[in-house]
Protein backbone atom coordinates (compact mmCIF):
# COMPACT_ATOMS: atom_id res chain seq x y z
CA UNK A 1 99.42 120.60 100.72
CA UNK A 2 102.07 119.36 98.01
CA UNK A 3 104.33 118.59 100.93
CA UNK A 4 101.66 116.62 102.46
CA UNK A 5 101.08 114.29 99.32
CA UNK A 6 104.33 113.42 98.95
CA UNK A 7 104.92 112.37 102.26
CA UNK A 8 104.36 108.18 101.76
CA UNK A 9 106.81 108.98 98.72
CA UNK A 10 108.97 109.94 100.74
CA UNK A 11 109.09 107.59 103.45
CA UNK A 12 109.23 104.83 100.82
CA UNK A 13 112.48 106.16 99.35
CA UNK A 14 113.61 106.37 102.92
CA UNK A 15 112.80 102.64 104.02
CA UNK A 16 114.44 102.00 100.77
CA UNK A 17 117.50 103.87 101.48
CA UNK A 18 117.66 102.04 105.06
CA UNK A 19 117.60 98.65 103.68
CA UNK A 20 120.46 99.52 101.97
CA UNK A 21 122.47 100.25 105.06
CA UNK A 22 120.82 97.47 106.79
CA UNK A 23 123.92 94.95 105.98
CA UNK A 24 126.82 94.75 108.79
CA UNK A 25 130.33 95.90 108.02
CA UNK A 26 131.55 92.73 107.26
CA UNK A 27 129.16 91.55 104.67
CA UNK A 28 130.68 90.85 101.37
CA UNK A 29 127.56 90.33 99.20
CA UNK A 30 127.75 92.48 95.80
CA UNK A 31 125.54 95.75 95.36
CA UNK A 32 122.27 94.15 93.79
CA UNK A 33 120.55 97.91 93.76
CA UNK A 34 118.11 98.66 90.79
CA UNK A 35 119.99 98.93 87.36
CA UNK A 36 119.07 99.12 83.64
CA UNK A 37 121.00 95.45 83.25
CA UNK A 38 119.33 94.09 86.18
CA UNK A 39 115.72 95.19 85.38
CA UNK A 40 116.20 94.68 81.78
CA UNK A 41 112.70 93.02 80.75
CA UNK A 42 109.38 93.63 80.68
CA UNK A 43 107.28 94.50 83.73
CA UNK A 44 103.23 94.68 84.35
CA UNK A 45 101.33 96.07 86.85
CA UNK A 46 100.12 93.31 88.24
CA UNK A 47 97.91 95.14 90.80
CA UNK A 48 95.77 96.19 87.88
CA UNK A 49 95.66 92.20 86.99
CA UNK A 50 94.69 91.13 90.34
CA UNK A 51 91.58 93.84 90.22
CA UNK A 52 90.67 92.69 86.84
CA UNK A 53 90.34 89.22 87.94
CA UNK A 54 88.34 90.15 90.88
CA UNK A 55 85.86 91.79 89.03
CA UNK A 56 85.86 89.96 85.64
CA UNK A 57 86.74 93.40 84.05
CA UNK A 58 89.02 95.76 82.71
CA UNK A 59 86.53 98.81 83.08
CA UNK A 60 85.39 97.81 86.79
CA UNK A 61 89.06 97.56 87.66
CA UNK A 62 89.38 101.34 86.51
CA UNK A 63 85.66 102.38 87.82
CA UNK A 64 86.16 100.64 91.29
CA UNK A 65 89.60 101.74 91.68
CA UNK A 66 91.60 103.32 88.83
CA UNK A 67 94.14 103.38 85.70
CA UNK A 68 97.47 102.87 86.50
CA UNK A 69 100.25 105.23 84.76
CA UNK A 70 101.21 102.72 82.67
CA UNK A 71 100.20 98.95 81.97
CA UNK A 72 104.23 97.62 81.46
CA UNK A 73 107.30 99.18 81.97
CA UNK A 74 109.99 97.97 79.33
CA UNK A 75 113.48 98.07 80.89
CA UNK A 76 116.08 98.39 77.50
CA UNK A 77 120.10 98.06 78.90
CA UNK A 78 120.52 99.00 75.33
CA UNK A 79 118.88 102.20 76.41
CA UNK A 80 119.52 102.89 79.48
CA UNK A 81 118.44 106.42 79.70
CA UNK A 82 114.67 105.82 79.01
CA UNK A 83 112.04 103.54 80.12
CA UNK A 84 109.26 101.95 77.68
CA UNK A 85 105.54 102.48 79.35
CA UNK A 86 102.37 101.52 77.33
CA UNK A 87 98.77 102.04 78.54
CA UNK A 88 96.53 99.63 76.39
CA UNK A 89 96.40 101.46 72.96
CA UNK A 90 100.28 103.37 72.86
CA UNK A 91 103.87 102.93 73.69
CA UNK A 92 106.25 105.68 74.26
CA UNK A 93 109.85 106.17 76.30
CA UNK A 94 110.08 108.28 79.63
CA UNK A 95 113.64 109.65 80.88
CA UNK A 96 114.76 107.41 84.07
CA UNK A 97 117.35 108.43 86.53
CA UNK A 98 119.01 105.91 88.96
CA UNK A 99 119.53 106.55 92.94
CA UNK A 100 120.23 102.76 94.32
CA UNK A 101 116.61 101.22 94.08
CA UNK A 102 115.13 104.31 93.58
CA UNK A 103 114.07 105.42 89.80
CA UNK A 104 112.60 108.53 88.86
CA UNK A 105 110.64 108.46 85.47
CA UNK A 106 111.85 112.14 84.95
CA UNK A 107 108.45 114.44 84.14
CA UNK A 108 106.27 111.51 83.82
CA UNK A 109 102.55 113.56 83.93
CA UNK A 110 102.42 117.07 83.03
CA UNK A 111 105.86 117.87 84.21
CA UNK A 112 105.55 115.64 87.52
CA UNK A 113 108.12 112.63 88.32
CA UNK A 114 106.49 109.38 89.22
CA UNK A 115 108.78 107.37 91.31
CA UNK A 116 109.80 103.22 91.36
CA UNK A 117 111.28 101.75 94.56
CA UNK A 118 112.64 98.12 93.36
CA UNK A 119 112.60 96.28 96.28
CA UNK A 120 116.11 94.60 95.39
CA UNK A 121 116.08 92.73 99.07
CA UNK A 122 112.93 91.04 99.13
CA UNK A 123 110.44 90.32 96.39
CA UNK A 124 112.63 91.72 93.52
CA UNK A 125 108.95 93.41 92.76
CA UNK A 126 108.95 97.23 92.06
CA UNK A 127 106.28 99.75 93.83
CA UNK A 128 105.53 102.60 91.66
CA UNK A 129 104.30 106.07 92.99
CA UNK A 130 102.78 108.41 90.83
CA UNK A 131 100.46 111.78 91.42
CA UNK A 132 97.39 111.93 89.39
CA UNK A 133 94.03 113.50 89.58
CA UNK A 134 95.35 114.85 93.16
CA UNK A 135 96.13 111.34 94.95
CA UNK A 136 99.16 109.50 94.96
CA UNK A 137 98.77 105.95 94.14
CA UNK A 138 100.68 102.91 94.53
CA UNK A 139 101.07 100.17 92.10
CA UNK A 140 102.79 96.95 92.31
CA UNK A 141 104.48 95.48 89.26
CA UNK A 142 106.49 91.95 88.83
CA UNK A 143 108.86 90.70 85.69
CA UNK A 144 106.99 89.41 83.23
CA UNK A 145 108.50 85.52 82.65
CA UNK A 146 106.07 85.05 79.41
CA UNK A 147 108.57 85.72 77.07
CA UNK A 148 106.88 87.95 74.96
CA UNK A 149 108.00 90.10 72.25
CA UNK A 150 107.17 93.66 74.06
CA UNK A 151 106.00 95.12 77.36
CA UNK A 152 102.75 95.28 75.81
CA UNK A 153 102.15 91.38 75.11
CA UNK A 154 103.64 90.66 78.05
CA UNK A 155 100.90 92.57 79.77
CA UNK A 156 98.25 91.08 77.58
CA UNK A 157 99.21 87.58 78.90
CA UNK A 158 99.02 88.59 82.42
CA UNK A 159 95.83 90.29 81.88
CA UNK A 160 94.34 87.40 80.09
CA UNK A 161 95.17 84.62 82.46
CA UNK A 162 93.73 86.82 85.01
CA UNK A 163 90.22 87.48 83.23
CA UNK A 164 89.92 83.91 81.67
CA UNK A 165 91.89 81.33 83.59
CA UNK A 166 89.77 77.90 83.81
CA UNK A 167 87.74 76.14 81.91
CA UNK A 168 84.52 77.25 79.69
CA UNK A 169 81.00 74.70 79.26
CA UNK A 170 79.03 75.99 76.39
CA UNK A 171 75.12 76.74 78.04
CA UNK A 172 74.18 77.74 75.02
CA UNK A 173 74.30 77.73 71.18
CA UNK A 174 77.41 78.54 69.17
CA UNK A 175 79.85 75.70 70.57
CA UNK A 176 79.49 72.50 71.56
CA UNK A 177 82.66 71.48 73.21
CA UNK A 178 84.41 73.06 76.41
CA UNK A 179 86.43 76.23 75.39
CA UNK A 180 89.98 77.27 76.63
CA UNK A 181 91.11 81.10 76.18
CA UNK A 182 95.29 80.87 77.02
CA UNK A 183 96.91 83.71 78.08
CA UNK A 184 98.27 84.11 75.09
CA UNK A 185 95.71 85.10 72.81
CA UNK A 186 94.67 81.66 71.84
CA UNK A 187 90.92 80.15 71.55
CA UNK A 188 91.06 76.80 72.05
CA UNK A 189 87.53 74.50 71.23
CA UNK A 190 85.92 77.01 69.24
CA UNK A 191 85.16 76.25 65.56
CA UNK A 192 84.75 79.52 64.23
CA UNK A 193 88.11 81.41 65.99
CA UNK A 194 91.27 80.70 67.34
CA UNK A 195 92.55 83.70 68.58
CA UNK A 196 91.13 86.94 70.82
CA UNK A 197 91.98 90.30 72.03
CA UNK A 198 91.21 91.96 75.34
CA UNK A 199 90.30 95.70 74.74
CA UNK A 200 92.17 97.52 77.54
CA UNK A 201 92.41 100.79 76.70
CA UNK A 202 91.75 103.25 73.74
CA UNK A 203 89.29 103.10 70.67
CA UNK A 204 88.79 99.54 70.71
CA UNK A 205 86.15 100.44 73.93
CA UNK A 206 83.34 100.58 71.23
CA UNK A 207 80.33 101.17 73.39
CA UNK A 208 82.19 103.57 75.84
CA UNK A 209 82.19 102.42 79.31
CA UNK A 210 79.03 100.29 78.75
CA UNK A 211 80.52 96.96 78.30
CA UNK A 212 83.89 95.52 78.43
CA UNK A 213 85.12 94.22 74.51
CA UNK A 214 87.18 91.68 72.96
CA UNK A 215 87.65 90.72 69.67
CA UNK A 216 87.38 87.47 68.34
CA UNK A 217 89.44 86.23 64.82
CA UNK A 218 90.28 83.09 62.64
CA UNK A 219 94.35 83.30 61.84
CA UNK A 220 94.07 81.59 58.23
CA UNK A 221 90.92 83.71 57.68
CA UNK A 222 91.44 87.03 56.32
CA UNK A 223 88.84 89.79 57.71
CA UNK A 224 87.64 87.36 60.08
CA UNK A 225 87.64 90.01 63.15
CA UNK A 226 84.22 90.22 64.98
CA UNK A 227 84.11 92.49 68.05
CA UNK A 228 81.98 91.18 70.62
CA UNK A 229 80.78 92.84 74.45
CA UNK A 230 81.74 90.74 77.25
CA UNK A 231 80.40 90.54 80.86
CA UNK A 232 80.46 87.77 83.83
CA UNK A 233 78.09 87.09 86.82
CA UNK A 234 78.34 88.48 89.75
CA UNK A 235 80.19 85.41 90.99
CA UNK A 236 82.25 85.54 88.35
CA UNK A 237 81.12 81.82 87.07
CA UNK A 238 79.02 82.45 84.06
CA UNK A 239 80.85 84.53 80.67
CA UNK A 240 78.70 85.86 78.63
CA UNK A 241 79.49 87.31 74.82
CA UNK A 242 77.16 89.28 73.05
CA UNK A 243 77.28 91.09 69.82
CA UNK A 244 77.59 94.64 69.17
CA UNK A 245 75.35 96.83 67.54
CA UNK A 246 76.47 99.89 66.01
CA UNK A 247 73.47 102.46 66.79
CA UNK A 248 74.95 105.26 64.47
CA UNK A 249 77.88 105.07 62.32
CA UNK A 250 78.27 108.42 62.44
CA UNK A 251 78.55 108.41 66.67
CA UNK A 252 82.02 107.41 67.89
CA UNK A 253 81.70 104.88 70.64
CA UNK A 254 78.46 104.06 69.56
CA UNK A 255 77.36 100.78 69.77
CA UNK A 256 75.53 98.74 72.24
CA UNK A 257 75.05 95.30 73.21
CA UNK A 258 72.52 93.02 71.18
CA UNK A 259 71.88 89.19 71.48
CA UNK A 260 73.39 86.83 73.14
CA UNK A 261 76.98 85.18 71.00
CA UNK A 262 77.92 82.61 73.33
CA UNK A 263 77.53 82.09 77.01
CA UNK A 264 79.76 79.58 78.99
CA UNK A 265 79.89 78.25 82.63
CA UNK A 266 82.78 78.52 84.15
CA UNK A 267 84.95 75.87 86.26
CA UNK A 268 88.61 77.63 87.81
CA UNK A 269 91.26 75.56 87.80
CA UNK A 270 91.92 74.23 91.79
């Protein structure tokens, strides 16, 4: 049955080893095959983004499909032993070994390998393959070009643009100009904050899987954090905030959704 799982596995890693003897004889192009220099950056799974924008949410893009392995992959040449994975609330370092464009995060989950196939011919995109709950997924990830500070903002920017790309009309009270949220973290047209957070993964899912969460904050303003629910329409047009009512302190996870914080219409960029 093992066998049987890992048979897309392998034919990837055998595709991949054809293109490499794809190029005639006489070609005199350097080896551009999958190395800690050449990957060094930050990489997201940006199949993970796409699902999150289709559905307007991080926990619908787990419950309609599932979690990745890992959110970004951090690719050190300083380090080029290990790779850097982070899954919305911790970091830590997996052993790597190198075979052309194939890597093997060595033991990955619970003793397993998860594999990468860089596709160094093409896209320059990598294809992870990993083994969990008893199916082998596939998950595409891209270099991050955001030039942030660590796989895990460089994720957070992705993710963002995907969830709240466009712009926001106020339908309600609480603002009174349109609203921009930029991938990086920034409120723009909002009096009371200027910056927000996208809750995708860990403790910071206050109400369970009930309703996605962000949470909102003033930089100059200390203890300024408010953590509100969010939720769109079914087309996707209408963001809703709401605050969050903790139903008993003594309950982790929870709290519940109460009124209405702001609600905007939404117009995507063309």
């Amino acid at each position: 049955m093992q066998k049987l799982l890992f048979i897309p596995l392998l034919l990837a890693v055998f595709f991949s080893a054809c293109k490499q003897d794809s190029k005639t004889a006489d070609t005199k192009e350097p080896s551009l095959t999958a190395s800690p220099d050449m990957l060094g950056g930050y990489w997201i799974a940006i199949d993970f983004c796409a699902r999150a924008n289709q559905y307007g949410s991080v926990l619908q893009a787990v419950e309609n499909a599932y979690r990745p392995y890992t959110y970004a992959l951090t690719f050190n040449p300083g380090m080029p032993d290990s790779v850097g994975c982070y899954n919305g609330f911790e970091t830590w370092n997996v052993p790597v070994k190198y075979n052309a464009d194939t890597l093997e995060l060595v033991g990955a989950i619970q003793g397993r390998s998860v594999f990468l196939i860089y596709d160094s011919k093409g896209n320059q995109d990598m294809t992870m393959f990993s083994f969990i709950d008893g199916n082998t997924r596939l998950d595409k990830f891209i270099k991050s070009k955001a030039g942030a500070k660590d796989g895990a903002a460089a994720f957070h920017v992705a993710l963002n643009h995907n969830l709240f790309s466009g712009m926001f009309t106020p339908l309600g009270k609480g603002a009174k100009t349109s609203v921009q949220f930029t991938p990086g973290g920034f409120i723009q047209g909002l009096k009371e904050y200027d910056r927000y957070e996208v809750c995708a993964g860990g403790d910071c899912f206050v109400a369970n899987d009930l309703i996605d969460i962000v949470t909102f904050s003033k930089a100059q303003t200390e203890n300024s954090e408010k953590i509100l629910g969010y939720r769109y329409s079914a087309q996707n047009d209408t963001l809703t905030f709401y605050d969050m009512v903790n139903t008993n302190p003594n309950e982790k996870g929870a709290f519940t959704a109460g009124k209405v914080a702001y609600q905007f219409l939404r117009k995507k960029a063309e």
